[in-house]
C-alpha atoms as a PDB file:
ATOM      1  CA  UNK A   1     -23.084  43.692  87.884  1.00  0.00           C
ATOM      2  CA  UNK A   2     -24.670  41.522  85.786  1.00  0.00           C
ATOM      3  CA  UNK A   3     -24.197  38.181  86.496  1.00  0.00           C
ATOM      4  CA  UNK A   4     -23.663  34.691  84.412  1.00  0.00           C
ATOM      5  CA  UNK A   5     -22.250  36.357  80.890  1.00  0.00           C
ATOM      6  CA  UNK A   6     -20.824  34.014  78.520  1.00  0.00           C
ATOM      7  CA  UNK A   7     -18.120  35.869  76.596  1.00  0.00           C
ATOM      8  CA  UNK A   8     -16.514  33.897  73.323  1.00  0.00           C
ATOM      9  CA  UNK A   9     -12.491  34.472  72.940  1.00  0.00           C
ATOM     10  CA  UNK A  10     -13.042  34.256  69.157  1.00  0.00           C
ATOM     11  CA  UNK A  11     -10.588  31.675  67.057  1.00  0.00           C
ATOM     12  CA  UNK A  12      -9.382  33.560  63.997  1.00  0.00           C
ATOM     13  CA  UNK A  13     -10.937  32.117  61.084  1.00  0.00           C
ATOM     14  CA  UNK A  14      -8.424  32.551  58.048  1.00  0.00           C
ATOM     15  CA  UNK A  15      -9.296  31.035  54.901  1.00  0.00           C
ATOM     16  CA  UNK A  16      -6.899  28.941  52.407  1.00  0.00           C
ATOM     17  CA  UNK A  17      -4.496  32.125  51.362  1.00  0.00           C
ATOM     18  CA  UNK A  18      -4.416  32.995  55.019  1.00  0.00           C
ATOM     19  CA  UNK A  19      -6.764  36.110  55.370  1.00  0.00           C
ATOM     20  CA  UNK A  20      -8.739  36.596  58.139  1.00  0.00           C
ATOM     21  CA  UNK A  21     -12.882  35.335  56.827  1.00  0.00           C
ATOM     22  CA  UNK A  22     -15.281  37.271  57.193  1.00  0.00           C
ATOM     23  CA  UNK A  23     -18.020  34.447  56.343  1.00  0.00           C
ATOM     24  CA  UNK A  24     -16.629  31.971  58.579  1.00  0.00           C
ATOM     25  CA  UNK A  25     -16.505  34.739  61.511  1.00  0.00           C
ATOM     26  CA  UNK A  26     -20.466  35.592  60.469  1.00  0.00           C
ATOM     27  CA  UNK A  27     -20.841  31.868  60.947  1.00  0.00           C
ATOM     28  CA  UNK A  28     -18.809  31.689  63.812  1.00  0.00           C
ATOM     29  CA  UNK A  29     -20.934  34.468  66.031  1.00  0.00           C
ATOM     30  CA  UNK A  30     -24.294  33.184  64.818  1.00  0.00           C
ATOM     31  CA  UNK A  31     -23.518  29.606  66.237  1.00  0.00           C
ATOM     32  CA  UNK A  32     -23.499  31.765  69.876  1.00  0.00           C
ATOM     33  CA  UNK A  33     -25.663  34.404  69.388  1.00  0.00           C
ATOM     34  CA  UNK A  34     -28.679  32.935  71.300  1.00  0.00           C
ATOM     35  CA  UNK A  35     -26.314  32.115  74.535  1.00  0.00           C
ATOM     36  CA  UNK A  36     -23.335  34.609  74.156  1.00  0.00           C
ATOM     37  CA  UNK A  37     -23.066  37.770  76.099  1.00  0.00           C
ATOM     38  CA  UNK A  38     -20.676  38.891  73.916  1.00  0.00           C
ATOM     39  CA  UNK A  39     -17.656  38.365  71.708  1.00  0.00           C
ATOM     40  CA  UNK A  40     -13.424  39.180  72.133  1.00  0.00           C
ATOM     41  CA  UNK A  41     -11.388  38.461  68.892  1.00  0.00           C
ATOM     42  CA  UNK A  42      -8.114  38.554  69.257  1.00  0.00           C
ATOM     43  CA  UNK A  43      -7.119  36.985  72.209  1.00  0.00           C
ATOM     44  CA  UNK A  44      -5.192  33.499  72.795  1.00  0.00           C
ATOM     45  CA  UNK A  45      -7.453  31.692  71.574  1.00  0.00           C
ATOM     46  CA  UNK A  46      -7.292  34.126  68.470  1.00  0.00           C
ATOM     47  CA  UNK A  47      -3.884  33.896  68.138  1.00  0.00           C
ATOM     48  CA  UNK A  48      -3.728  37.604  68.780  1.00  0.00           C
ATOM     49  CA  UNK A  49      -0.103  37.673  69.948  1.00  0.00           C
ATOM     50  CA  UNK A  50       0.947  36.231  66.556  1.00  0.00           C
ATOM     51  CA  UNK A  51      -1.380  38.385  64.207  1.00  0.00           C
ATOM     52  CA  UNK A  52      -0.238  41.412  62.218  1.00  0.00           C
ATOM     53  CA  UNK A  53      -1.344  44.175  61.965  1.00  0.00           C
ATOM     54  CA  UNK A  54      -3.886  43.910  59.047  1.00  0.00           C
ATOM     55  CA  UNK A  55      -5.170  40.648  60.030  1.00  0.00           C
ATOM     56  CA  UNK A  56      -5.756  41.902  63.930  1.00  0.00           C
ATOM     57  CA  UNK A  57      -7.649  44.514  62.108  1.00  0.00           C
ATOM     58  CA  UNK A  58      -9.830  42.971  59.850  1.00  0.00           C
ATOM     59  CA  UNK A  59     -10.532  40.491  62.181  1.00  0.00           C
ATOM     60  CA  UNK A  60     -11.587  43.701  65.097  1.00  0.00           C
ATOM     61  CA  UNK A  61     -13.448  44.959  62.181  1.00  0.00           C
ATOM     62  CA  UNK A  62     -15.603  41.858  61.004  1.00  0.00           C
ATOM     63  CA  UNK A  63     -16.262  41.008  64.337  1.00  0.00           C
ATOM     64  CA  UNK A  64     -17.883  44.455  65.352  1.00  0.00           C
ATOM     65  CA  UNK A  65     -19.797  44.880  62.004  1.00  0.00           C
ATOM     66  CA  UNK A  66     -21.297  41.095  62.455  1.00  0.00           C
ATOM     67  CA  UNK A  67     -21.678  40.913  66.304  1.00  0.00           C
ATOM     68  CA  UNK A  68     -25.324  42.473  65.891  1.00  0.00           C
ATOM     69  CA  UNK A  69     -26.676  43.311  69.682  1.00  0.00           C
ATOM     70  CA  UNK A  70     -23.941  41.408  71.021  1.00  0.00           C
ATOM     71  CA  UNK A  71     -21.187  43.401  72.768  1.00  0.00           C
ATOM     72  CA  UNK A  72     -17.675  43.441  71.466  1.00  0.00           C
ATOM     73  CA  UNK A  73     -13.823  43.681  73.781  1.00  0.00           C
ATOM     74  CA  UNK A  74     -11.001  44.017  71.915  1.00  0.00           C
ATOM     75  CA  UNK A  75      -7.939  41.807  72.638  1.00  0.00           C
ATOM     76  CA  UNK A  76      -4.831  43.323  72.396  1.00  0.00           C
ATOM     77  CA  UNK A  77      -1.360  40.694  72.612  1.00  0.00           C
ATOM     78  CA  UNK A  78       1.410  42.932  72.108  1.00  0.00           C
ATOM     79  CA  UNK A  79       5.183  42.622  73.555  1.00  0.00           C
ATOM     80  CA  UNK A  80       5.567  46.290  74.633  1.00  0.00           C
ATOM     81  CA  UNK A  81       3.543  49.368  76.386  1.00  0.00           C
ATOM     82  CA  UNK A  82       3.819  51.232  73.441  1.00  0.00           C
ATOM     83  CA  UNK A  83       2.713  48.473  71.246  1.00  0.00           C
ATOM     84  CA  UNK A  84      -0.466  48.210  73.162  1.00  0.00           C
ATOM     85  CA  UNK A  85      -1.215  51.974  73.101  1.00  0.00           C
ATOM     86  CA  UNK A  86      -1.145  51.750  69.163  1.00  0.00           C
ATOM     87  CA  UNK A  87      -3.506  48.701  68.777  1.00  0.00           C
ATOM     88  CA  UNK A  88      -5.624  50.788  71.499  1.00  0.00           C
ATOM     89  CA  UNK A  89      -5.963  53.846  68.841  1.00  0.00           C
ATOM     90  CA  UNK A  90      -6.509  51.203  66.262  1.00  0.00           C
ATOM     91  CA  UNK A  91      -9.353  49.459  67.723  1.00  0.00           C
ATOM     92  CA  UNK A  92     -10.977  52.990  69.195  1.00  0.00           C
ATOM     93  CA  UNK A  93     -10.709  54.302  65.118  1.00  0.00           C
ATOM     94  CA  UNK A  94     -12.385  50.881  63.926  1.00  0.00           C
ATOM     95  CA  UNK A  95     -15.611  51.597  66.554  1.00  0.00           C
ATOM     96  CA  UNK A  96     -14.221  49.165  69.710  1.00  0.00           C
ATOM     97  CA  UNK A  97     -15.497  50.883  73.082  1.00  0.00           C
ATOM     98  CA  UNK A  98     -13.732  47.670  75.379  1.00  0.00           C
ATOM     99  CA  UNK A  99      -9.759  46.406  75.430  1.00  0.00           C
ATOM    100  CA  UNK A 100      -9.039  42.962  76.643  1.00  0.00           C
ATOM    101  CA  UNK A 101      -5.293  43.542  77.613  1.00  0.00           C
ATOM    102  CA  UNK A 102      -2.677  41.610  79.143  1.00  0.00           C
ATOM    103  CA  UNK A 103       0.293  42.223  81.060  1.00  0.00           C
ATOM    104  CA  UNK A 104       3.693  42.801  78.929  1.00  0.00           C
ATOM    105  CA  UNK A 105       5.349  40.020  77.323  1.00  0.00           C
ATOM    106  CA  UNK A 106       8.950  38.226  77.120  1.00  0.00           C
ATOM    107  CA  UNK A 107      10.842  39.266  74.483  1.00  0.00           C
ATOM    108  CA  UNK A 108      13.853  36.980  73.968  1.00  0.00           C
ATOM    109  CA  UNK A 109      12.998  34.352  77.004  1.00  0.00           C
ATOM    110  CA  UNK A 110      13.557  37.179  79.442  1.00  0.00           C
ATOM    111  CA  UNK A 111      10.290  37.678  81.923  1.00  0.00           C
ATOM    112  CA  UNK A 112       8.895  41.123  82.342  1.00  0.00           C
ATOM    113  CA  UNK A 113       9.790  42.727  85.570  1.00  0.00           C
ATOM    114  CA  UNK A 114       6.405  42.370  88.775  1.00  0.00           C
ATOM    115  CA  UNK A 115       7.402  46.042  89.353  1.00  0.00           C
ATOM    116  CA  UNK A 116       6.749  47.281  85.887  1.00  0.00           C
ATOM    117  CA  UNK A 117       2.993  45.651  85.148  1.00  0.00           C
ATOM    118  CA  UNK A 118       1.112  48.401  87.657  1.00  0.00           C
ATOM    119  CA  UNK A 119       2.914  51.079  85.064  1.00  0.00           C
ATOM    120  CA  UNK A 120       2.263  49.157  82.206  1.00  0.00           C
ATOM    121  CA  UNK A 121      -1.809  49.391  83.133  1.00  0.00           C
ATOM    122  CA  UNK A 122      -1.301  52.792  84.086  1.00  0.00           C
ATOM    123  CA  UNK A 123      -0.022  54.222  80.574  1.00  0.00           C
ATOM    124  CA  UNK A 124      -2.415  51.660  78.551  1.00  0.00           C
ATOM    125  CA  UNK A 125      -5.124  53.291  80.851  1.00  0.00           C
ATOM    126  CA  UNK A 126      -4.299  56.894  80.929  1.00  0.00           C
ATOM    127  CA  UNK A 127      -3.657  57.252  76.606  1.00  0.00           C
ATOM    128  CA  UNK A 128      -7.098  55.994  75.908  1.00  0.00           C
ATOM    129  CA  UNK A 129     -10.647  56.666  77.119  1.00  0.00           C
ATOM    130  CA  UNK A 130     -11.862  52.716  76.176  1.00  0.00           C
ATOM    131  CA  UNK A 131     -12.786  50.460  79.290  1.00  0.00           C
ATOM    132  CA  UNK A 132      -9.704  48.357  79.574  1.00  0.00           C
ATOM    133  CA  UNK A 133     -10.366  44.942  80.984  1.00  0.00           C
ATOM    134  CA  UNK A 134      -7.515  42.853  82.307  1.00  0.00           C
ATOM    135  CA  UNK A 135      -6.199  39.586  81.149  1.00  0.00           C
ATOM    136  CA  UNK A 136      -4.062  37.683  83.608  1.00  0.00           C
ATOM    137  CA  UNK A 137      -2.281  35.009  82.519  1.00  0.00           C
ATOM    138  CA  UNK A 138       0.977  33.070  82.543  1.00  0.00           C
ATOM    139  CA  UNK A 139       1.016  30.939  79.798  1.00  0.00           C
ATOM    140  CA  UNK A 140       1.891  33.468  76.979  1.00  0.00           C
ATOM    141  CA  UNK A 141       3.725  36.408  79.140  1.00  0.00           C
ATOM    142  CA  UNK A 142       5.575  33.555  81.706  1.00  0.00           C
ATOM    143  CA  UNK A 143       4.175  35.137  84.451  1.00  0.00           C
ATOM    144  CA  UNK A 144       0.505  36.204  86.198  1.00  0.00           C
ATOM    145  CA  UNK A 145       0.173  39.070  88.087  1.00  0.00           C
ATOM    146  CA  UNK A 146       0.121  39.394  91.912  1.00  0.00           C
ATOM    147  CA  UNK A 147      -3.170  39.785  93.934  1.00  0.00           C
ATOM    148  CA  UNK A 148      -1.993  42.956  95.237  1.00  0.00           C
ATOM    149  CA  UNK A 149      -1.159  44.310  92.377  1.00  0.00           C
ATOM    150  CA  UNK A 150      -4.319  43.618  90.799  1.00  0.00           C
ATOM    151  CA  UNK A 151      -6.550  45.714  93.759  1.00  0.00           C
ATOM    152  CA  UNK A 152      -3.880  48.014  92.434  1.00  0.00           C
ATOM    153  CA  UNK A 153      -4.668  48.136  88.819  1.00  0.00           C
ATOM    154  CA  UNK A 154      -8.529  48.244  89.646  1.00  0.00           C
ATOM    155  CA  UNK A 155      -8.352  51.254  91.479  1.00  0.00           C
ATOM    156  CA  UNK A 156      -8.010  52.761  87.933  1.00  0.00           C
ATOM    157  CA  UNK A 157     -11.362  54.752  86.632  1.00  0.00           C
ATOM    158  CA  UNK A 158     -12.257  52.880  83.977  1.00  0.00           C
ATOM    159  CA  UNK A 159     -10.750  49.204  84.707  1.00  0.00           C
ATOM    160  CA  UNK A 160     -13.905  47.526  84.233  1.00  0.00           C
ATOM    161  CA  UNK A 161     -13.194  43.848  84.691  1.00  0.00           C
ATOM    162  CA  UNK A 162     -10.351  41.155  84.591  1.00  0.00           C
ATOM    163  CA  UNK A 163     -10.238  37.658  82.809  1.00  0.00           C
ATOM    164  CA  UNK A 164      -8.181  35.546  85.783  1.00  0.00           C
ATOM    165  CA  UNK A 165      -6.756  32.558  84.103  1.00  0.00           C
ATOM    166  CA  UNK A 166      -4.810  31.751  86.929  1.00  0.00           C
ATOM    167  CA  UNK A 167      -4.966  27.655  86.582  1.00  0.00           C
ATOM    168  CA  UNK A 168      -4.422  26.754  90.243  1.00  0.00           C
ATOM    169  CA  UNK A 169      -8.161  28.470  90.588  1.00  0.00           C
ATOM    170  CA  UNK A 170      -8.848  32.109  93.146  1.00  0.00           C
ATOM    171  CA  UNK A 171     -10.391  31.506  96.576  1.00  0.00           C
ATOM    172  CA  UNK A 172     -13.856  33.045  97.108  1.00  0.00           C
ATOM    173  CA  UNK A 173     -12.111  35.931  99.168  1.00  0.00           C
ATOM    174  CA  UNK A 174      -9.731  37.175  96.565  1.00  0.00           C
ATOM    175  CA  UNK A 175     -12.752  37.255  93.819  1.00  0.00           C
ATOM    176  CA  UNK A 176     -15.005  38.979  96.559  1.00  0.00           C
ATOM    177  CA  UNK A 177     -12.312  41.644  97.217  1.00  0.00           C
ATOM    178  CA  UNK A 178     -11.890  42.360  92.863  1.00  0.00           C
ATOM    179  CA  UNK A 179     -15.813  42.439  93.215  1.00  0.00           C
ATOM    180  CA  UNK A 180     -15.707  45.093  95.721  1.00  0.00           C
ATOM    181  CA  UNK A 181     -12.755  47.279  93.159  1.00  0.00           C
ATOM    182  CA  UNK A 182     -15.759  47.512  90.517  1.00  0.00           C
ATOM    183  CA  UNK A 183     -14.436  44.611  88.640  1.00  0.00           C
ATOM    184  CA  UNK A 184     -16.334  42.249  86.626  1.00  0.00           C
ATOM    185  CA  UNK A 185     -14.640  38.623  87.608  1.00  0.00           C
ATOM    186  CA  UNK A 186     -14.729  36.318  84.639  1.00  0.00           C
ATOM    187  CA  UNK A 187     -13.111  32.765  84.845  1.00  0.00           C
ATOM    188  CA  UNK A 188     -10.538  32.198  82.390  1.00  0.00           C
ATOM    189  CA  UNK A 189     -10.254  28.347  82.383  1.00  0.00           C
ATOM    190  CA  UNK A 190     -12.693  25.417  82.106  1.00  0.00           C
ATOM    191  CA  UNK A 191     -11.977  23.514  85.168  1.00  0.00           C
ATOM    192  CA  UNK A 192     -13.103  26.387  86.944  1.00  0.00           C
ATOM    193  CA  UNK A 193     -16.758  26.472  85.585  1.00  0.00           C
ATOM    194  CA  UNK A 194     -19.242  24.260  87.590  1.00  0.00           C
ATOM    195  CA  UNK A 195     -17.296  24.861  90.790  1.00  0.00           C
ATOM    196  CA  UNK A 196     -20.018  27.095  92.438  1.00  0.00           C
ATOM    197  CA  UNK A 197     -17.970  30.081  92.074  1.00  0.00           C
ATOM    198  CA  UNK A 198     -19.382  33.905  92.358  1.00  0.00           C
ATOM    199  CA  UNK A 199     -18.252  34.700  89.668  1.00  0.00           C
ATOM    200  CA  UNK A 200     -19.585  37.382  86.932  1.00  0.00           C
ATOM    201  CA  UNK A 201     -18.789  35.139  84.004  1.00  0.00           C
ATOM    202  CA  UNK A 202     -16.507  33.421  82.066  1.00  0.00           C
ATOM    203  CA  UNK A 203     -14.212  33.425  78.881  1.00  0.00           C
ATOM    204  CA  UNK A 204     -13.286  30.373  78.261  1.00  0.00           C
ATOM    205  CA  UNK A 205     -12.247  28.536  74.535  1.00  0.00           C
ATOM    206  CA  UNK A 206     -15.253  26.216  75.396  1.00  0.00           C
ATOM    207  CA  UNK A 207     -17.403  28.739  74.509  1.00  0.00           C
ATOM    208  CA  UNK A 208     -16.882  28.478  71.046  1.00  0.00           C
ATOM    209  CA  UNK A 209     -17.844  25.486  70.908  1.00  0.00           C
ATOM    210  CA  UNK A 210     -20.565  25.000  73.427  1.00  0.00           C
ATOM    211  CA  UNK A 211     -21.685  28.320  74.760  1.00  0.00           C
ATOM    212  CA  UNK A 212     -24.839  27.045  76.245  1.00  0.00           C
ATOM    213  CA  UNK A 213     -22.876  24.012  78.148  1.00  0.00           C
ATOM    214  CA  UNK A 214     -20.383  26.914  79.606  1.00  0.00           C
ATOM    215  CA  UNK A 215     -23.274  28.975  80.614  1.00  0.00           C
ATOM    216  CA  UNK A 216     -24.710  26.227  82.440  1.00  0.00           C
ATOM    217  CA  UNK A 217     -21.107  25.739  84.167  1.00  0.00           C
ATOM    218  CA  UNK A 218     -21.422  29.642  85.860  1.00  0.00           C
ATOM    219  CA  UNK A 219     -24.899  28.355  87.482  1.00  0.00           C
ATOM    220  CA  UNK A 220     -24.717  24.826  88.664  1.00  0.00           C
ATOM    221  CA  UNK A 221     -21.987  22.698  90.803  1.00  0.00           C
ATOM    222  CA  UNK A 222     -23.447  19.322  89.577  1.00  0.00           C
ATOM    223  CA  UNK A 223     -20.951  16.474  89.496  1.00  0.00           C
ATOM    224  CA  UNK A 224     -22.692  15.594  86.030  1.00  0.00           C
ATOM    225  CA  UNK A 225     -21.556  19.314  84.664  1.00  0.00           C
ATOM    226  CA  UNK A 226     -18.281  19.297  86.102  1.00  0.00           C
ATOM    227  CA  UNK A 227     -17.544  15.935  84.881  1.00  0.00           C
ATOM    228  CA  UNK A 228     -19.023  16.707  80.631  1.00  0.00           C
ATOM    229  CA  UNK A 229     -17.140  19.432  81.014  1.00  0.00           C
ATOM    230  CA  UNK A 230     -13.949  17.647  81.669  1.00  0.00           C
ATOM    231  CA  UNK A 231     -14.761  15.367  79.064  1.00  0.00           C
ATOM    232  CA  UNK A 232     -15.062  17.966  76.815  1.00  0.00           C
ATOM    233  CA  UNK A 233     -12.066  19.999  77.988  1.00  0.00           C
ATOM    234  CA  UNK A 234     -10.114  16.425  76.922  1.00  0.00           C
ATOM    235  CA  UNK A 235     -11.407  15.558  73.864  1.00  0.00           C
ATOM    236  CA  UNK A 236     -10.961  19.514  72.420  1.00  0.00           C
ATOM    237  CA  UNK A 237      -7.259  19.178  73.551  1.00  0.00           C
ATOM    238  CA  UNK A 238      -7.890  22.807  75.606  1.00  0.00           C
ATOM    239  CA  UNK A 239      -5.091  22.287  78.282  1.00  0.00           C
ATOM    240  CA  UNK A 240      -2.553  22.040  75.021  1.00  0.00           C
ATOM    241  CA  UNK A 241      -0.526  24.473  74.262  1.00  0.00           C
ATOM    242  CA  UNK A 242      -1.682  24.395  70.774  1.00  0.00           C
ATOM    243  CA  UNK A 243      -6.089  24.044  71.781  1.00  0.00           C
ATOM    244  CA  UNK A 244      -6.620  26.726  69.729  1.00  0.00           C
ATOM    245  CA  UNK A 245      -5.757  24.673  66.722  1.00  0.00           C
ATOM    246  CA  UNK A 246      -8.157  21.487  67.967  1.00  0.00           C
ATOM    247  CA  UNK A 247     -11.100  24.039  68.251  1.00  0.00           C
ATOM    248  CA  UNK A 248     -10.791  25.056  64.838  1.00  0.00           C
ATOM    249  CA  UNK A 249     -10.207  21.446  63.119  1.00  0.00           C
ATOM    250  CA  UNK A 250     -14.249  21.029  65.616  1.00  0.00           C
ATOM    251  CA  UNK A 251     -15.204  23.935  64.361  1.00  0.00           C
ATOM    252  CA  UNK A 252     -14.235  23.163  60.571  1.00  0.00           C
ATOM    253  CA  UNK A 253     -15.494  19.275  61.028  1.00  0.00           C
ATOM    254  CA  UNK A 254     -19.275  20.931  61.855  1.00  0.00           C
ATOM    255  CA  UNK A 255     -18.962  22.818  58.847  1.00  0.00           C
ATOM    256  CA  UNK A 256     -18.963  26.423  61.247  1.00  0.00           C
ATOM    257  CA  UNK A 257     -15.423  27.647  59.712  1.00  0.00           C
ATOM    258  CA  UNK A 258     -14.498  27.221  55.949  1.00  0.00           C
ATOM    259  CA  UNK A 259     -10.436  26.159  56.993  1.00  0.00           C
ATOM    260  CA  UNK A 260      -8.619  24.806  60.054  1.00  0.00           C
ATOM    261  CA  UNK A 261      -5.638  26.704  59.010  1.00  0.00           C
ATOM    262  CA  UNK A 262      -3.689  27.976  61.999  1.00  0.00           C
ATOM    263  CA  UNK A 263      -1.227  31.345  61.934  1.00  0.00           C
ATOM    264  CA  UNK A 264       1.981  29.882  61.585  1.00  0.00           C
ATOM    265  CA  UNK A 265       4.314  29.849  65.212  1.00  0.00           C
ATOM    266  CA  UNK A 266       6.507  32.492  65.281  1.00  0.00           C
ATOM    267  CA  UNK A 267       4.946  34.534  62.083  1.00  0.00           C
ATOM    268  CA  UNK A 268       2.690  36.865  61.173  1.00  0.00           C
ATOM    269  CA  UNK A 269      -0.042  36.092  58.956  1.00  0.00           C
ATOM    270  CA  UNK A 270      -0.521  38.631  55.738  1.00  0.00           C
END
């Protein structure tokens, strides 16, 4: 496995009438493209779990016609297993070969069952023929999912690699023994970079921003990268609940993205 890949979760670049744009997601890729390995719209950082269905698409679609060489996984945010399966078919009709997928989420406050997630995997899995990596987290489904049941998921054919955003960090046995499944480990949060980790990668919302910075965070364990990256990690706001929304007014400030504007909580945009 290749080691050190820098992998952008794309912000969703809509312009003033709130459609996704597809200059400002040109601009957007080209500010990476020298340090990126490659590019997944889509995901939290994306908004995903709050875009509709034409905006998710146009966004998928923009984002694999502009990413050049640059690889492309599909994030997919959805509440239900069968919700998932349909964005899958969407994103394998619009060219995607990679899913980015996470774990069901909560609908009205109530968390989804540890028991159902292995099934969940299993059917996303099993009704497509797309690599399907894994994105476990806790801050948008309310819960991340268990070690064990992680070696579990991996065991399936074509689970290529997992996203851990698990914030109190993995020990170097636990990524070792998702190594050995065939996964590709990628850190999901910034305070894990310059830790020393052996790690395959990250995706991180830093990367937007400063992709060359974050790839220098998968190589080196200096205090002096560990500590610009905290710095950074403060003054983009990215343990917020709302970072997305501070990356986009940085992004808008250096002229990278045409409008700030955010999908609206609890709404789809057009």
């Amino acid at each position: 496995m290749a080691h050190g890949e820098v992998w952008v979760p794309l912000v969703t670049p809509l312009d003033d009438a709130g459609a996704v744009c597809r200059q400002s997601v040109g601009q957007l890729l080209a500010c990476s493209r020298d340090t990126a390995s490659g590019y997944v719209p889509c995901l939290t950082s994306g908004e995903g779990w709050l875009l509709g269905r034409a905006p998710w698409e146009a966004m998928v679609r923009f984002t694999l016609e502009l990413a050049g060489s640059r690889d492309v996984i599909v994030g997919i945010e959805r509440a239900t297993t069968e919700e998932v399966i349909e964005y899958a078919e969407r994103a394998r009709r619009l060219g995607a070969r990679k899913l980015m997928v996470t774990q069901p989420l909560p609908r009205a406050g109530h968390a989804v069952d540890p028991s159902r997630i292995f099934e969940h995997y299993r059917r996303v899995h099993d009704a497509s023929d797309l690599a399907i990596y894994l994105y476990n987290e806790s801050s948008l489904s309310g819960h991340a999912t268990s070690f064990e049941t992680l070696l579990a998921v991996a065991e399936l054919p074509r689970v290529a690699g997992i996203k851990d955003s698990v914030h109190g960090g993995r020990d170097a046995a636990q990524i070792a023994a998702l190594q050995r499944c065939g996964l590709a480990y990628y850190v999901g949060w910034e305070h894990h970079l310059a830790k020393g980790l052996a790690v395959d990668g990250c995706v991180v919302s830093l990367a937007n921003l400063e992709p060359a910075l974050c790839r220098i965070g998968l190589s080196s364990a200096h205090p002096a990268v560990d500590a610009e990256i905290a710095r950074l990690t403060e003054a983009y706001a990215l343990d917020r609940d709302d970072w997305y929304r501070h990356v986009k007014r940085a992004l808008k400030a250096r002229g990278v993205i045409a409008s700030d504007r955010t999908v609206a909580s609890g709404q789809e945009a057009p």
